[in-house]
N, C-alpha and C. Protein backbone atom coordinates (compact mmCIF):
# COMPACT_ATOMS: atom_id res chain seq x y z
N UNK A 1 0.80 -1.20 0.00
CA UNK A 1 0.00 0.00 0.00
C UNK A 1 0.85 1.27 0.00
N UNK A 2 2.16 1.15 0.57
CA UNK A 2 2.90 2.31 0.75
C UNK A 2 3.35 2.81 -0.76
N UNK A 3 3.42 1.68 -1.85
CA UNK A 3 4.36 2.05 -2.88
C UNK A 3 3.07 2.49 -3.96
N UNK A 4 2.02 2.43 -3.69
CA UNK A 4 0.89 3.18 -4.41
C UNK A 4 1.20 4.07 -5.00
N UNK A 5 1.41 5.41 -4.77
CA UNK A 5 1.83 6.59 -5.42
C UNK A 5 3.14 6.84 -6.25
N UNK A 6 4.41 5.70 -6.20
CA UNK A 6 5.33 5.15 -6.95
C UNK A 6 4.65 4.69 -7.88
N UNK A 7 3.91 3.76 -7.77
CA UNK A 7 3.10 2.71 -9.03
C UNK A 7 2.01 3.86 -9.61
N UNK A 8 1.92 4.89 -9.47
CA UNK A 8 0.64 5.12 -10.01
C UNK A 8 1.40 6.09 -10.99
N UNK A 9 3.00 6.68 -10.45
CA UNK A 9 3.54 7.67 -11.18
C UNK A 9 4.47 6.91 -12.34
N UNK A 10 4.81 5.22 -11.84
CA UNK A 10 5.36 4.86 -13.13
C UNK A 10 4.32 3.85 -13.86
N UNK A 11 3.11 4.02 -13.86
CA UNK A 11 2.30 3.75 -14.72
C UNK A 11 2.34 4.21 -15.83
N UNK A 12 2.01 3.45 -16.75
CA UNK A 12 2.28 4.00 -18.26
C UNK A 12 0.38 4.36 -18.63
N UNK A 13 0.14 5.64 -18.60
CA UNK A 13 -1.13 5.95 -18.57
C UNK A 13 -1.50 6.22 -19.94
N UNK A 14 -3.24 5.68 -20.53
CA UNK A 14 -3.56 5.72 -21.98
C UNK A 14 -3.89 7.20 -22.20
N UNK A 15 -3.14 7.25 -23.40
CA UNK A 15 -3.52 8.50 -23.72
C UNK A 15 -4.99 9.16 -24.25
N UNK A 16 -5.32 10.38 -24.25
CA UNK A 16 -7.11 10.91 -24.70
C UNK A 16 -7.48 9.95 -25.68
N UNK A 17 -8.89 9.48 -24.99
CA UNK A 17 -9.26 8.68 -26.29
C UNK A 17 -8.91 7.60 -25.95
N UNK A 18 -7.71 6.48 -25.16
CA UNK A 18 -7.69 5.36 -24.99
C UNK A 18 -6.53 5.30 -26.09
N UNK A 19 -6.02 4.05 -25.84
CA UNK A 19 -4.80 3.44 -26.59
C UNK A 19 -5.33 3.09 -27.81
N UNK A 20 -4.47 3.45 -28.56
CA UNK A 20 -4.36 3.08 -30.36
C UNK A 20 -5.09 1.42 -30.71
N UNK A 21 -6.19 1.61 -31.56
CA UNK A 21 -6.51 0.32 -31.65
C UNK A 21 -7.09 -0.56 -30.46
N UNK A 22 -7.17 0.60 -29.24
CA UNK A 22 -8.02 -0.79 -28.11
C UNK A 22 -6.60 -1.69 -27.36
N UNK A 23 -5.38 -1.50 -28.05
CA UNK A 23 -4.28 -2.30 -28.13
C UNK A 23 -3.61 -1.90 -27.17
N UNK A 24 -2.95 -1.67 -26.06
CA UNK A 24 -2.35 -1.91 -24.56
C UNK A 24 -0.95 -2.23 -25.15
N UNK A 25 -0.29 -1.49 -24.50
CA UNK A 25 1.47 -1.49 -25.10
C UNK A 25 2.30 -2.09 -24.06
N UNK A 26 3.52 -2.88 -24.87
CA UNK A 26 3.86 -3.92 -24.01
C UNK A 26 4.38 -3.41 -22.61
N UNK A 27 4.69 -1.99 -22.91
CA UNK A 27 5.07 -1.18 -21.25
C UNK A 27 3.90 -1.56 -20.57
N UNK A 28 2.73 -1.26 -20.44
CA UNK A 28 1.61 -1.23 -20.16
C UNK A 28 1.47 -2.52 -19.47
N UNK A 29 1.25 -3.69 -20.55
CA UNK A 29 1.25 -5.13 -20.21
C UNK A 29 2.02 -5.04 -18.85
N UNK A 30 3.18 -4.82 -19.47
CA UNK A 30 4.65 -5.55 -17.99
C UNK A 30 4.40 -4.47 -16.50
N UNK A 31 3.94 -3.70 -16.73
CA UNK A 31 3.40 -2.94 -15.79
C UNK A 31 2.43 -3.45 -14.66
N UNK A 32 1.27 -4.21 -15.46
CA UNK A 32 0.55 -4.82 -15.19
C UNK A 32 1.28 -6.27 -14.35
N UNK A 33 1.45 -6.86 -15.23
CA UNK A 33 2.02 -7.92 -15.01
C UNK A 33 2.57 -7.89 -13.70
N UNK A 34 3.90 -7.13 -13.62
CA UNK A 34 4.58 -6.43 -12.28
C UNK A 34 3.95 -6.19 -11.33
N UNK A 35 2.49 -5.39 -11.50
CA UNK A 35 1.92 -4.70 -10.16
C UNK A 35 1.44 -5.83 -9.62
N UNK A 36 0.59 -6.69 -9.91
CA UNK A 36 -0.59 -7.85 -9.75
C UNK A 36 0.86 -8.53 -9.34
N UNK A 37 1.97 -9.12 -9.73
CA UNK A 37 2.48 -10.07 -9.22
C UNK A 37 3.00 -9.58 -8.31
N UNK A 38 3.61 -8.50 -7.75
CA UNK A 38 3.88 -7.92 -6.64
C UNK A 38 2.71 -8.05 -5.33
N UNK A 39 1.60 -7.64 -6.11
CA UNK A 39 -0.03 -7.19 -5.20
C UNK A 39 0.61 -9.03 -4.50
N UNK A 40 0.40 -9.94 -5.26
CA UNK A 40 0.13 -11.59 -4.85
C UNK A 40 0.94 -11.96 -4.42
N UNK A 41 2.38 -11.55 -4.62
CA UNK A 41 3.28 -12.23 -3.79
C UNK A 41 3.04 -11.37 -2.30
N UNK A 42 2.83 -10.11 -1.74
CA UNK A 42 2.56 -9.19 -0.93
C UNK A 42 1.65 -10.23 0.10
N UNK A 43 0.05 -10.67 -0.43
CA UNK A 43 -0.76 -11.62 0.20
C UNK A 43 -0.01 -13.11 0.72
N UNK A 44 0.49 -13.26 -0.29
CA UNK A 44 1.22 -14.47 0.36
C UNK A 44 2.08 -14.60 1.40
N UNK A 45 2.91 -13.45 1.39
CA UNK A 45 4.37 -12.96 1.89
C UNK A 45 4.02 -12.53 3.59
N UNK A 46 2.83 -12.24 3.47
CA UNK A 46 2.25 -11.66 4.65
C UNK A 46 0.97 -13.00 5.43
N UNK A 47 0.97 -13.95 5.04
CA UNK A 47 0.44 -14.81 5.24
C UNK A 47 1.68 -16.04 6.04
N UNK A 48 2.74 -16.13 5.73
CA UNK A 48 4.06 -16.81 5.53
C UNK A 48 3.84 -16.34 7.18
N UNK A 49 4.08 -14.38 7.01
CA UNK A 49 4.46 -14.02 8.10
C UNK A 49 3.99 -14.26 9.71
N UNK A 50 2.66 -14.25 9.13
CA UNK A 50 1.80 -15.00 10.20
C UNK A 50 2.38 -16.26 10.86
N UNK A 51 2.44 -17.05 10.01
CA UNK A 51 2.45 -18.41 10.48
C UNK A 51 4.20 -18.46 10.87
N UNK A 52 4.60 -17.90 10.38
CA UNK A 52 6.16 -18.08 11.09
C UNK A 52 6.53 -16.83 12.33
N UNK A 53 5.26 -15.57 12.71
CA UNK A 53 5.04 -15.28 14.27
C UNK A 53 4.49 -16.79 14.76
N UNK A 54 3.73 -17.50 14.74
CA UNK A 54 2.81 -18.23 15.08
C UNK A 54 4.16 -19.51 15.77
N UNK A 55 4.72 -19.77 14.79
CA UNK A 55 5.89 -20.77 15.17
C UNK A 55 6.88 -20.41 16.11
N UNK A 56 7.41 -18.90 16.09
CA UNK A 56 7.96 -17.93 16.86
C UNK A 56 7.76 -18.29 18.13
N UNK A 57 6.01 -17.93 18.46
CA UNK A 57 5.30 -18.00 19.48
C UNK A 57 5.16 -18.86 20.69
N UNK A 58 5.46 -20.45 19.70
CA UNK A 58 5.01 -21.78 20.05
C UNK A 58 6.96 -21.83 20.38
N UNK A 59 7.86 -21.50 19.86
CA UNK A 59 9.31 -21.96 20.39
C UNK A 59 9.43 -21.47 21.20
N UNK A 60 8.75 -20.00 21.75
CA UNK A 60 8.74 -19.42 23.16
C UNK A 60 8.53 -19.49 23.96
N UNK A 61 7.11 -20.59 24.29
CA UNK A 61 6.46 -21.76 24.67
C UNK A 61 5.24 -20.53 25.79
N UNK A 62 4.50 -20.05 24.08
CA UNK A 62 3.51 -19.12 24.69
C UNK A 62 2.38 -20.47 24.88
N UNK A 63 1.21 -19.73 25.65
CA UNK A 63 0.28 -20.86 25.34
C UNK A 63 -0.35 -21.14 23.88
N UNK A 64 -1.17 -22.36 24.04
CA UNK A 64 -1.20 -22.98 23.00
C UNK A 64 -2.27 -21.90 22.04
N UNK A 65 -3.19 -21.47 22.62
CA UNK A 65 -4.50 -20.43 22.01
C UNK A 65 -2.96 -19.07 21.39
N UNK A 66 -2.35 -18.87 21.79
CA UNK A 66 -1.12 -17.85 21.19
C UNK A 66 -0.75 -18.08 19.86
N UNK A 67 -0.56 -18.96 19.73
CA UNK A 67 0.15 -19.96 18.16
C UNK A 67 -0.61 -20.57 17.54
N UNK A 68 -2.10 -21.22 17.87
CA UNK A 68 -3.03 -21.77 17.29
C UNK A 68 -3.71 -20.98 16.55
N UNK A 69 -4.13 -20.01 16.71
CA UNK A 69 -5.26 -19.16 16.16
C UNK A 69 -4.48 -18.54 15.01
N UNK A 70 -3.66 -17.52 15.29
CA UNK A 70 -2.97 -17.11 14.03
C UNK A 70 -2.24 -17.86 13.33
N UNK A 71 -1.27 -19.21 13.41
CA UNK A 71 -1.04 -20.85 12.53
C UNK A 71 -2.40 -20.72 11.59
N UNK A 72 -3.80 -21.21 12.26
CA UNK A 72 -5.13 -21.28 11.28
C UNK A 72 -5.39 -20.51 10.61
N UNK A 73 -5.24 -18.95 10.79
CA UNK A 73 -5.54 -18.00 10.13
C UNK A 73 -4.56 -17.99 8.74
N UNK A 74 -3.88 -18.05 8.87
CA UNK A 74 -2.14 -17.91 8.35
C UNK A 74 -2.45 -19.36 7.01
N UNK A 75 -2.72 -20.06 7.74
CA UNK A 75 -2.92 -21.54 6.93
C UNK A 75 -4.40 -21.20 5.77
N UNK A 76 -5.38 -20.76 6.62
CA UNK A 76 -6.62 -20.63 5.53
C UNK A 76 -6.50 -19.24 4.85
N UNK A 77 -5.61 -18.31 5.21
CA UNK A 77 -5.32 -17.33 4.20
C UNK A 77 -4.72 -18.12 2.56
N UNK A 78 -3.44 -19.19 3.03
CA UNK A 78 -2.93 -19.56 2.16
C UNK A 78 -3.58 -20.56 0.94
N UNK A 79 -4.51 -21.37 2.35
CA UNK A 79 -5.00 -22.07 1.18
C UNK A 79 -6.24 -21.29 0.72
N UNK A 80 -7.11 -20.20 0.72
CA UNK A 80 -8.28 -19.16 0.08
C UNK A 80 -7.39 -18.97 -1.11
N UNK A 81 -5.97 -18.26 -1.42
CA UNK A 81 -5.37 -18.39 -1.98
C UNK A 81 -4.79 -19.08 -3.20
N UNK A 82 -4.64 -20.56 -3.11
CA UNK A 82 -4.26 -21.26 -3.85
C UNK A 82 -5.66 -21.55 -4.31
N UNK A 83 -7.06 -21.95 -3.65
CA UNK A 83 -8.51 -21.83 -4.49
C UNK A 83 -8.03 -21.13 -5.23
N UNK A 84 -8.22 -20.02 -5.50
CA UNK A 84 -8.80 -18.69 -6.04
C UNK A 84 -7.96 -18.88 -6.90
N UNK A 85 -6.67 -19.90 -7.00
CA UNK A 85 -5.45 -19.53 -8.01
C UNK A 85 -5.71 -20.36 -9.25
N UNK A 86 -6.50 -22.03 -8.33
CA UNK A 86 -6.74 -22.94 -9.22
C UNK A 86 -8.03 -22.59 -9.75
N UNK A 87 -9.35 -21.44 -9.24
CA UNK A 87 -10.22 -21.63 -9.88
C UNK A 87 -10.18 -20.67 -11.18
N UNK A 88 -9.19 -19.49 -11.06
CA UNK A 88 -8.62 -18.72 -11.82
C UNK A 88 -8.14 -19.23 -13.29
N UNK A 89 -7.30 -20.71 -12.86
CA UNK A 89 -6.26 -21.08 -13.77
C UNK A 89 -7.67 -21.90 -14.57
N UNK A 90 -8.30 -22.57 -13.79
CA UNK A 90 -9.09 -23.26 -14.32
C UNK A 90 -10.16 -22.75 -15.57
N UNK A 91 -10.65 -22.10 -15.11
CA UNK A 91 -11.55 -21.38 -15.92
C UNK A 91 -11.83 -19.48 -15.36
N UNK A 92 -10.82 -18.89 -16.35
CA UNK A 92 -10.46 -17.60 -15.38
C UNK A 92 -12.57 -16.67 -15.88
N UNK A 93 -13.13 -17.07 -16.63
CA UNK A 93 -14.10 -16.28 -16.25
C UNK A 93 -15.73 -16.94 -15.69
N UNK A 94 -15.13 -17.57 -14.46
CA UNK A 94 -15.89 -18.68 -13.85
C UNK A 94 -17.00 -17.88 -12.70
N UNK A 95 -18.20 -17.91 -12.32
CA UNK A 95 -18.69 -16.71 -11.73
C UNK A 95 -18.20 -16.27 -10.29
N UNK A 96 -17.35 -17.21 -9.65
CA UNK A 96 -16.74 -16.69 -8.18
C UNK A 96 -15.75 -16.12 -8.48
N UNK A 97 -14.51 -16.02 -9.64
CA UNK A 97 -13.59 -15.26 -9.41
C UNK A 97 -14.91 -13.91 -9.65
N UNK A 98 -15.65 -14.03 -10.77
CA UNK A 98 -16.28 -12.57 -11.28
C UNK A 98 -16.76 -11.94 -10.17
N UNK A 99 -17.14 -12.87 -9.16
CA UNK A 99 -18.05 -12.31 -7.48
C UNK A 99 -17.07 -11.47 -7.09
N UNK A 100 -15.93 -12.18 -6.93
CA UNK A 100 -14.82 -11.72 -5.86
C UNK A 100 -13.88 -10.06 -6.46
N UNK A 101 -13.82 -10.32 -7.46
CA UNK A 101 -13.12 -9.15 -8.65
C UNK A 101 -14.10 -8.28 -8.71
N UNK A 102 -15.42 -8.69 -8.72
CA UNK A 102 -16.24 -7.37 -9.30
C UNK A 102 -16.24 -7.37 -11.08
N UNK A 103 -15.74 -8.04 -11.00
CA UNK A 103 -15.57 -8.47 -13.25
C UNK A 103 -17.32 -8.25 -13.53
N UNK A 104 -17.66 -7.43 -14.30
CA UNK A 104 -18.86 -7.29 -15.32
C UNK A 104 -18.29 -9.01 -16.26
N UNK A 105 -19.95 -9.16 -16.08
CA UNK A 105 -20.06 -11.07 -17.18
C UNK A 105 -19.57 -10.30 -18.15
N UNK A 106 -18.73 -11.05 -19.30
CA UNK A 106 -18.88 -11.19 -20.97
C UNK A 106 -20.02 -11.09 -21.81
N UNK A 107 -20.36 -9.99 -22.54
CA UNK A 107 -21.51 -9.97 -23.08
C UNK A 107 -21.56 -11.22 -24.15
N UNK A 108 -22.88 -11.59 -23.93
CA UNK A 108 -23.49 -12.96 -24.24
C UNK A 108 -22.44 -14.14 -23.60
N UNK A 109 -21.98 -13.87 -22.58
CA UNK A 109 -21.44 -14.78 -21.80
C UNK A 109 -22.43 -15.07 -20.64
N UNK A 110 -21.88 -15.93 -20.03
CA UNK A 110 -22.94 -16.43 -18.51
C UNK A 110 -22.03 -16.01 -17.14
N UNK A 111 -23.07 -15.13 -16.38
CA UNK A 111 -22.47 -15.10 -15.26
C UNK A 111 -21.91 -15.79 -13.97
């Protein structure tokens, strides 16, 4: 969240009217590409973090409700995650990613 205003200034922004042809330039693409894989590794990275306070916790020999709760949290962050990755990969315009994204259906597509 902090590097927002970095990313928004090296965005490659469409010019009046929208990009030539509807067509998205490969700056553009890798831009993309970059932000979203940054955004996902960020969720993950911070999920990791959890669960390795959580392990932290448990070598310190906090009680067990200390290390349990955030371990589970940490764990079903990761695996919400890997869903969302396989239902993505699977069929990326399937109607729960569209729930979750906010994606408008494909016209004459099914929601």
């Amino acid at each position: 969240g902090t590097l927002q205003p970095l990313n928004a200034l090296l965005r490659p922004h469409p010019p009046e009217g929208g990009w030539p042809g509807g067509v998205k330039p490969a700056g553009r693409m890798l831009f993309e590409a970059w932000h979203k894989g940054l955004g996902w590794a960020a969720v993950v990275l911070g999920m990791v973090n959890v669960i390795l306070g959580a392990v932290l916790a448990k070598d310190l020999d906090f009680k067990t409700a200390t290390y349990a709760v955030p371990l589970a949290v940490g764990c079903t962050g990761i695996a919400a995650f890997v869903l969302f990755m396989l239902l993505g990969l699977s069929d990326p315009n399937n109607g729960i990613n569209k729930a979750l994204t906010g994606a408008k259906p494909e016209q004459g597509g099914t929601a």
